[in-house]
Each structure stands twice: as C-alpha cells, then as structure tokens.
N, C-alpha and C. Protein backbone atom coordinates (compact mmCIF):
# COMPACT_ATOMS: atom_id res chain seq x y z
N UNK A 1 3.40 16.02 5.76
CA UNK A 1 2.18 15.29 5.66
C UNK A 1 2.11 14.24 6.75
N UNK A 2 2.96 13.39 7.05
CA UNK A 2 3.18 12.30 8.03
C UNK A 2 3.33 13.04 9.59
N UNK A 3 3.67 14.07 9.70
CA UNK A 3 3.77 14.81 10.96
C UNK A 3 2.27 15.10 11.31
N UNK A 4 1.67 15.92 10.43
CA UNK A 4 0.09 16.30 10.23
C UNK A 4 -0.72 15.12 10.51
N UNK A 5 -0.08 13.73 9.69
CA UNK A 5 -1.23 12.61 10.01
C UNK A 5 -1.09 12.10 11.76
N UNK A 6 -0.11 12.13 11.79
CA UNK A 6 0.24 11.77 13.34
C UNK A 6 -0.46 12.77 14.31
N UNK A 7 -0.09 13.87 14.27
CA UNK A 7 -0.37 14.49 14.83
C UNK A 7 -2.50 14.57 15.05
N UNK A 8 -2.96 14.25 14.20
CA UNK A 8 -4.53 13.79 14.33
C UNK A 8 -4.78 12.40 14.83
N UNK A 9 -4.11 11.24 14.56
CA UNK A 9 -4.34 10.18 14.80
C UNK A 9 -3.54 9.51 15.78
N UNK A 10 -2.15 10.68 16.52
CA UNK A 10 -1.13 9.93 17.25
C UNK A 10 -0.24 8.95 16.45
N UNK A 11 1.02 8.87 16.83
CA UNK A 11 2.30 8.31 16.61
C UNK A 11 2.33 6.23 16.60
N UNK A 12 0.97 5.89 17.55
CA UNK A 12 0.84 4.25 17.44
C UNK A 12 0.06 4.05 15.87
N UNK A 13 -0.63 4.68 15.53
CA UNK A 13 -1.10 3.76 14.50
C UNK A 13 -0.24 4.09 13.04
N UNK A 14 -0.03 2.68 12.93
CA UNK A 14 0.46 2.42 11.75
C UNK A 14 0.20 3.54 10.28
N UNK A 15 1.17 3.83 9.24
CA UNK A 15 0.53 4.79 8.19
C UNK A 15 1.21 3.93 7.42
N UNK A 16 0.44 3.59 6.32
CA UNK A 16 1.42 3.24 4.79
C UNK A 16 0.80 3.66 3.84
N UNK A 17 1.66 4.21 2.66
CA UNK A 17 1.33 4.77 1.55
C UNK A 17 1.39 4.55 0.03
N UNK A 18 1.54 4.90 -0.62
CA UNK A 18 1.84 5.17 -2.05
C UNK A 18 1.52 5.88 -3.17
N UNK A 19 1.58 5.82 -4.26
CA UNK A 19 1.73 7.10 -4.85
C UNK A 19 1.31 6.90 -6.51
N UNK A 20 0.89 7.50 -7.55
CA UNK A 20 0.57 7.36 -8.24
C UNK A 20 1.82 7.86 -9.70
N UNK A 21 1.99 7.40 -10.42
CA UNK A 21 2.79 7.20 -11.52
C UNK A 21 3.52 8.91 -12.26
N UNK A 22 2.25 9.51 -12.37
CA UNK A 22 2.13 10.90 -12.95
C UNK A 22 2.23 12.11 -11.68
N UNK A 23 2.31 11.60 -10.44
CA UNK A 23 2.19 12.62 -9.30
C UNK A 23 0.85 13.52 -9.17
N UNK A 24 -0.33 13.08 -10.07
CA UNK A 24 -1.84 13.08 -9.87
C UNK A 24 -2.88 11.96 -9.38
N UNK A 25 -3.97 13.16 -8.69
CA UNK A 25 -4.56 12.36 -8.18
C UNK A 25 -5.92 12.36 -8.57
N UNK A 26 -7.18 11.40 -8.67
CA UNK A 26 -8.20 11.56 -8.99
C UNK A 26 -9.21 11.57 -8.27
N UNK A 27 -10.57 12.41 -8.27
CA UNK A 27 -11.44 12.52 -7.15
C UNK A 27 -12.51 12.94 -8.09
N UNK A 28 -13.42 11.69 -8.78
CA UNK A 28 -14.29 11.87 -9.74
C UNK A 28 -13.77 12.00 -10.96
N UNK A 29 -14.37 13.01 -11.44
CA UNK A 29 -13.62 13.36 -12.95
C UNK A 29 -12.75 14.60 -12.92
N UNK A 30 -12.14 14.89 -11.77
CA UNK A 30 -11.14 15.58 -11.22
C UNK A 30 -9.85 15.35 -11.03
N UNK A 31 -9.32 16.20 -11.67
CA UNK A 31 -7.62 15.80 -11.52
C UNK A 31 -7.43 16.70 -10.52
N UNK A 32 -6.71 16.50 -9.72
CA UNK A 32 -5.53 17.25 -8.66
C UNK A 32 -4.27 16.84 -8.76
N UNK A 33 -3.54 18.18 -9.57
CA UNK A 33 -2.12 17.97 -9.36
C UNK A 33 -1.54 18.13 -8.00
N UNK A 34 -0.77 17.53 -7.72
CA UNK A 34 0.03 17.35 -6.17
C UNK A 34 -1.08 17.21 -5.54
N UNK A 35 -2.32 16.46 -5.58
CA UNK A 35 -3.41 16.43 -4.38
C UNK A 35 -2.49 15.13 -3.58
N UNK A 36 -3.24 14.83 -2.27
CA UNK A 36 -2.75 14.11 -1.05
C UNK A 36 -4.45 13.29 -0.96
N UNK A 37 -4.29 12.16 -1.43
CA UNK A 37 -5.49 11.15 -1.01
C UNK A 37 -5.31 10.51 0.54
N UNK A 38 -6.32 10.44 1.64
CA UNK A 38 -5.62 9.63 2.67
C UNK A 38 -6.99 8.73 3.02
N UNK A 39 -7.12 7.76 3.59
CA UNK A 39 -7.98 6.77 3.56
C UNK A 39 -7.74 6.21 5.19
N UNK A 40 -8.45 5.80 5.81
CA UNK A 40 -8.68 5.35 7.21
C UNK A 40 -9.55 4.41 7.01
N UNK A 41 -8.55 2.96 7.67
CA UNK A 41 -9.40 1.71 7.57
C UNK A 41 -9.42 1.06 8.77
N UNK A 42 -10.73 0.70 9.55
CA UNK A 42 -10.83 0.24 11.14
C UNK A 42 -11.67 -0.95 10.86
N UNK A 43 -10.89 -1.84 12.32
CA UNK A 43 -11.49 -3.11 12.02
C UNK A 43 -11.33 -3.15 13.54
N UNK A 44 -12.17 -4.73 13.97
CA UNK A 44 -12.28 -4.73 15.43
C UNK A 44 -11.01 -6.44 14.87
N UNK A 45 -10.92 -6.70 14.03
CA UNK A 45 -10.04 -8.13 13.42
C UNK A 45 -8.77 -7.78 12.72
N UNK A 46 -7.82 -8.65 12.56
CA UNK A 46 -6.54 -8.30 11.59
C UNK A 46 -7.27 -7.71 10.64
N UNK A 47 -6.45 -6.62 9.94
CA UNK A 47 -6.67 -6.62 8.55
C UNK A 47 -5.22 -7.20 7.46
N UNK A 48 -5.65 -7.89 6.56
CA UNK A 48 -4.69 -8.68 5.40
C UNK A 48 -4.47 -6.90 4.92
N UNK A 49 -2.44 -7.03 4.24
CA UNK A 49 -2.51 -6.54 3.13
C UNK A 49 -1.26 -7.23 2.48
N UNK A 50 -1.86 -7.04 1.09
CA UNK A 50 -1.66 -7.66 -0.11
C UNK A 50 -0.22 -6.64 -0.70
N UNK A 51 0.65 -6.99 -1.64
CA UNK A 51 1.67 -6.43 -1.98
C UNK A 51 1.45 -6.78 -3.69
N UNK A 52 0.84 -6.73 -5.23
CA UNK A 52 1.26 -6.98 -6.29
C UNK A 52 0.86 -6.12 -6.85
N UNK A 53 1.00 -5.96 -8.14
CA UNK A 53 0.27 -5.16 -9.45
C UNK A 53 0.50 -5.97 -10.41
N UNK A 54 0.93 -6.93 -10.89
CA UNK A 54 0.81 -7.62 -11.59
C UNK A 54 1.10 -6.91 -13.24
N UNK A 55 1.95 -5.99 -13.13
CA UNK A 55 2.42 -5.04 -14.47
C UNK A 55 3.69 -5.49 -14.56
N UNK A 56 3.80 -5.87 -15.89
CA UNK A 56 5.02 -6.08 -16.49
C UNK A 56 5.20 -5.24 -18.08
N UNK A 57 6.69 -5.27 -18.25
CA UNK A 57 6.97 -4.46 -18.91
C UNK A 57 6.94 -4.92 -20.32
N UNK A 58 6.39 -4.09 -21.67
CA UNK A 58 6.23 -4.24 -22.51
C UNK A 58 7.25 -5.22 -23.31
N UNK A 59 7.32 -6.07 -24.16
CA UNK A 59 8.39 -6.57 -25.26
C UNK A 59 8.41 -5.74 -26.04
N UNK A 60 9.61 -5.87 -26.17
CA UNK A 60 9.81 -5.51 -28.36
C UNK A 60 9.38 -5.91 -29.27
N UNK A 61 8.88 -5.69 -30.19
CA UNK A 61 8.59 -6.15 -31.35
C UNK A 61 9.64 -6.46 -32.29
N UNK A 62 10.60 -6.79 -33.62
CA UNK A 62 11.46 -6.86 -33.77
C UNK A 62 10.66 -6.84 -35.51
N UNK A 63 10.95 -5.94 -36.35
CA UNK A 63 10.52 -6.10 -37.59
C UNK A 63 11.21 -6.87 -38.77
C-alpha cells in the first residue's frame, strides 16, 4: 500500500496513518472488510496535527 502511495505521489511527501479497532472500514452505511481509506490534505500554510482520543479504560464495578 505505501509503495503504491509513493509511487503516485513520490517518496517526499510525508504519509501517516492509522487504523481502525475491528480492521473495518466505513463509507456511508457500508462496511468494507479490509477496505484501505486514504485522504489527501494540501495547504499553501503548516498544517497542525493533533495526537489524543481521549479513551480510557473502563473500571470495575465491585458488588
């Protein structure tokens, strides 16, 4: 996949990724198993990116 993206966009621009929990992807009310989402974002300015999710893991309950 990263060879393929390069290979359309060349080896300078930056790629970063990630991935979804279940190894599906959504496109409407469409599931794609093993689908590949890719997104292209251009600016003539920096672009910010951000790093959280803000998910934490459940407690116990204790009866």
């Amino acid at each position: 996949m990263v060879r393929g993206a390069y290979s359309v966009v060349g080896a300078t621009v930056p790629l970063v990724g990630g991935l979804t929990a279940d190894g599906r992807q959504f496109l409407g009310d469409r599931v794609l198993p093993g689908g590949v989402v890719g997104v292209a974002i251009g600016s003539d300015r920096p672009i910010g990116i951000g790093i959280a999710h803000g998910w934490r893991a459940p407690t116990s309950r204790a009866t």
